[in-house]
Protein backbone atom coordinates (compact mmCIF):
# COMPACT_ATOMS: atom_id res chain seq x y z
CA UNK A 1 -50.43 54.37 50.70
CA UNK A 2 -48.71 55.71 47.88
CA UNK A 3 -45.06 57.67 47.74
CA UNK A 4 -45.60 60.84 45.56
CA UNK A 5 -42.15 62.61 45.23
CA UNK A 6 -41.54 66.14 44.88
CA UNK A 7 -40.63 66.98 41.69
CA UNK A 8 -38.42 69.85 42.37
CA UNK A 9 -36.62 66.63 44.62
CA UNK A 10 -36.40 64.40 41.67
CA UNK A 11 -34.98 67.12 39.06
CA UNK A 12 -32.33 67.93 41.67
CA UNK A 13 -31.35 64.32 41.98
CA UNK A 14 -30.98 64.16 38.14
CA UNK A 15 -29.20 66.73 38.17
CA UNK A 16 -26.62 65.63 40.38
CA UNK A 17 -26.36 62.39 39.24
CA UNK A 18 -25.59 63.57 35.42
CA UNK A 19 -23.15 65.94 37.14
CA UNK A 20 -21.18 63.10 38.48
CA UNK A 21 -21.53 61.26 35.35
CA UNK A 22 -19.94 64.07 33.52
CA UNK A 23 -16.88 64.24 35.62
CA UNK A 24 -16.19 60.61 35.64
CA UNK A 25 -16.57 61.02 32.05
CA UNK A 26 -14.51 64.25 31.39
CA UNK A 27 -11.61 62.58 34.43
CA UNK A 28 -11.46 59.06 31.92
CA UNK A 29 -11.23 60.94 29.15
CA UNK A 30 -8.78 63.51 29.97
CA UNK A 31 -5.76 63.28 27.57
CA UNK A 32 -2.43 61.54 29.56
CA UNK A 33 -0.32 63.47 27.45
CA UNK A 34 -0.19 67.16 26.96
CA UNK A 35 1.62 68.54 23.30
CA UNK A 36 3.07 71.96 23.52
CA UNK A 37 5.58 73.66 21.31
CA UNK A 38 9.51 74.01 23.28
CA UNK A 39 12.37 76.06 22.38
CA UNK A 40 15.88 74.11 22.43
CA UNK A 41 18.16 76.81 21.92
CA UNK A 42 17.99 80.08 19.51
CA UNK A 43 16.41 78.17 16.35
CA UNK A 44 15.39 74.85 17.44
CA UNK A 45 11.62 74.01 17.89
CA UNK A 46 10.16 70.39 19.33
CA UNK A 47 6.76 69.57 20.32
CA UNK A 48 6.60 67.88 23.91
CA UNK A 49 4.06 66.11 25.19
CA UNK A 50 4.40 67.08 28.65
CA UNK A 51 6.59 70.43 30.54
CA UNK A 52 9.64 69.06 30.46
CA UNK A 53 12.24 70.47 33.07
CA UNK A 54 15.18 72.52 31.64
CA UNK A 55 18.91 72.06 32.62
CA UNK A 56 22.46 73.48 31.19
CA UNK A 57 25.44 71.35 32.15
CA UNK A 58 29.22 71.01 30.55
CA UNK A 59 29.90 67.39 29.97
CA UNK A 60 32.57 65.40 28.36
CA UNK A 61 32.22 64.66 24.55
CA UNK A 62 35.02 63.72 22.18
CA UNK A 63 37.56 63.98 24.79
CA UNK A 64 36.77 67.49 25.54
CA UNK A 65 34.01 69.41 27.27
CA UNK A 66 30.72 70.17 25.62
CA UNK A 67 28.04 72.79 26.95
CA UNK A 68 24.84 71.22 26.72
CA UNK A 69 21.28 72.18 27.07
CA UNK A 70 18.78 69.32 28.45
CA UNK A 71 14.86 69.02 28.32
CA UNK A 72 13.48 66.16 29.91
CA UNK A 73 10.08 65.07 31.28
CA UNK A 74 7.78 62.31 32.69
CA UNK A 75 4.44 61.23 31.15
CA UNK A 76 2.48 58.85 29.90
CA UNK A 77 5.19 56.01 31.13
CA UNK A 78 7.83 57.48 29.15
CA UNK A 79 10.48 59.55 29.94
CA UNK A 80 11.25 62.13 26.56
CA UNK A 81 14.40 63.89 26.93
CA UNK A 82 16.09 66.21 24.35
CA UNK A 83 20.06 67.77 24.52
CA UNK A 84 21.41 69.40 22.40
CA UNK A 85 25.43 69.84 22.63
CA UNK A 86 27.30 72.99 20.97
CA UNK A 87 31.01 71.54 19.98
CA UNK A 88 31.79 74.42 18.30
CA UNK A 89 32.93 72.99 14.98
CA UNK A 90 30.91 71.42 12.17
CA UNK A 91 33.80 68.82 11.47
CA UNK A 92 32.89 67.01 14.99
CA UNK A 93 30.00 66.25 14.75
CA UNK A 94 29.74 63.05 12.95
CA UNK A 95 31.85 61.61 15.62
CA UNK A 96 30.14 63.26 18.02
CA UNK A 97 27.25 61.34 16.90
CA UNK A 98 28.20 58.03 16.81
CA UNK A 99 29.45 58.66 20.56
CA UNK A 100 26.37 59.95 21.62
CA UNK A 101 24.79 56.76 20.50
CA UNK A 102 27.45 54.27 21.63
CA UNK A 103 27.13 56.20 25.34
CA UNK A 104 22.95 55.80 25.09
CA UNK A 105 23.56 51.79 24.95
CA UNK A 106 26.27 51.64 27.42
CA UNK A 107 23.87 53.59 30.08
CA UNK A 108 21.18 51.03 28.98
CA UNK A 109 23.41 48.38 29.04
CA UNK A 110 21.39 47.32 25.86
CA UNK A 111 21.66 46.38 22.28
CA UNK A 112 20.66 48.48 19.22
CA UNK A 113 17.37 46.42 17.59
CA UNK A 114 17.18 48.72 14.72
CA UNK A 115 18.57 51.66 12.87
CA UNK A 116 18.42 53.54 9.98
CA UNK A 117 19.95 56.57 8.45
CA UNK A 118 17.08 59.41 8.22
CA UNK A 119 17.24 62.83 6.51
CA UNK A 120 15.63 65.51 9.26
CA UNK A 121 14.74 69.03 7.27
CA UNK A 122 17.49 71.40 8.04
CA UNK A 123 20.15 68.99 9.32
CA UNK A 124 24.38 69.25 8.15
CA UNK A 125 24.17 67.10 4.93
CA UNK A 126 26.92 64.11 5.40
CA UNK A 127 26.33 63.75 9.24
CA UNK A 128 24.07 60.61 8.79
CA UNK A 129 21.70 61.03 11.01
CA UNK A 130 20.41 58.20 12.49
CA UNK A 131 17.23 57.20 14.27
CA UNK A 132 17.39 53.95 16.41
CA UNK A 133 15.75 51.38 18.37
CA UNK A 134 17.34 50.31 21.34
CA UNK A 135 16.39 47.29 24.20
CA UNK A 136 18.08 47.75 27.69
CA UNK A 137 17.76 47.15 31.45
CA UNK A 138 16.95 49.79 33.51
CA UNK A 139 18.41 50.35 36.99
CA UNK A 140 15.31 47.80 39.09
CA UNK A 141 16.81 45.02 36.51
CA UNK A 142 13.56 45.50 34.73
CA UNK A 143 13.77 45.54 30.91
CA UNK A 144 13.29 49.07 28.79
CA UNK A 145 13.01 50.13 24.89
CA UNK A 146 14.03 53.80 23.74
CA UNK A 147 13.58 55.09 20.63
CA UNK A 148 16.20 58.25 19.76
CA UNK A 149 17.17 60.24 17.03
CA UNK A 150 20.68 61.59 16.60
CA UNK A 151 20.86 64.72 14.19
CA UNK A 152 23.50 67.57 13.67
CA UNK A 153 23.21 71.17 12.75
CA UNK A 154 26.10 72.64 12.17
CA UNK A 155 28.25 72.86 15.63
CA UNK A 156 25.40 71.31 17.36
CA UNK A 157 24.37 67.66 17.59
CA UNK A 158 21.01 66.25 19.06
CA UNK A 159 20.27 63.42 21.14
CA UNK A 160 16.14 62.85 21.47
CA UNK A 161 15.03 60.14 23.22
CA UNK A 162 11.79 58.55 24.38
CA UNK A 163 12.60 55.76 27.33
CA UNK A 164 9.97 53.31 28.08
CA UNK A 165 8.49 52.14 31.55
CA UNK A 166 6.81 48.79 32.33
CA UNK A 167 3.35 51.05 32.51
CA UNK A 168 4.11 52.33 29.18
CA UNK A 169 1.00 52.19 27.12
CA UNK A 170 0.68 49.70 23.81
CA UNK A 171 0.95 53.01 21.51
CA UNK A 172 4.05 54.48 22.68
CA UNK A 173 5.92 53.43 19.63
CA UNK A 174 3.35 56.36 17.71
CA UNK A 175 3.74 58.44 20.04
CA UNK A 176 7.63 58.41 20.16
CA UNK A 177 7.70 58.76 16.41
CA UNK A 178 5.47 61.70 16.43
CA UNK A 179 8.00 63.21 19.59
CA UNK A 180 10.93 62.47 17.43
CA UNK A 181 9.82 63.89 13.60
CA UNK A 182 8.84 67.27 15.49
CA UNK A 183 12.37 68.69 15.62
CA UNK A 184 12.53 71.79 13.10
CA UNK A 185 14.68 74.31 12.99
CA UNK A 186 13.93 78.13 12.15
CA UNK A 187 16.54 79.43 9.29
């Protein structure tokens, strides 16, 4: 004897099955990271690639107490933070920089692998801004790269940084690059 399906049964099945298909397909494809244009303050603009969490805090810079604005967020196995610190005079802030830098490799407990001076649109001319490379240990003893960019503006300075995981993809050097050349200011 010989099956004969229903086709109305068969269609159904097809249907279903290309259904499932498409979600697996849409669920692997779905992008891990999510870039949206933030606000850091009155004039300062940054693309982040995931909703980053927004605190204000005083905290000591230069021997004296800063107010600072913080974005941070998790994805993609990176951490992306950006603060910006209001020290109310211009003349600070190249020291203000270097500390900020010196304090990010302390907290890592971690070396500098590369640096170099970089001109950001916008920036206070003769702050030498810097974008660097750093290699640390994070708190489980396991090892971690950041990539951060520190940048004045008149009485404000920026610290940007990208931290990497262990689960961090292959790319995240790109996609740190593309987090840190976003920053633009509105005149």
């Amino acid at each position: 004897m010989t099956r004969v399906d229903n086709p109305a049964m068969q269609c159904r099945s097809m249907s279903w099955a290309a259904m499932g298909l498409t979600a697996c397909l849409m669920v692997a494809c779905s992008p891990t990271l999510d870039w949206r244009d933030v606000r850091l303050g009155p004039d300062t603009r940054l693309q982040f690639p995931c909703k980053p969490d927004r605190l204000e805090r005083k905290l000591p810079l230069l021997e004296r107490v800063a107010a600072a604005q913080m974005l941070v967020c998790d994805g993609g196995g990176l951490t992306w933070s950006a603060t910006v610190f209001d020290l109310g005079d211009p003349t600070l802030a190249p020291a203000a920089l270097l500390e900020l830098r010196q304090r990010l490799l302390a907290n890592m407990q971690g070396t500098e692998e590369a640096s170099e001076h970089v001109a950001v649109p916008g920036m206070t001319v003769g702050t030498l801004a810097q974008r660097s490379r750093m290699r640390g240990a994070r708190p489980d003893g396991s090892t971690t790269v950041a990539q951060a960019l520190f940048v004045a503006r008149g009485p404000r300075v920026y610290q940007l940084v990208v931290m990497a995981r262990p689960d961090a993809p292959e790319q995240w050097s790109a996609q740190a690059a593309e987090f840190l050349d976003a920053l633009s200011w509105r005149n």
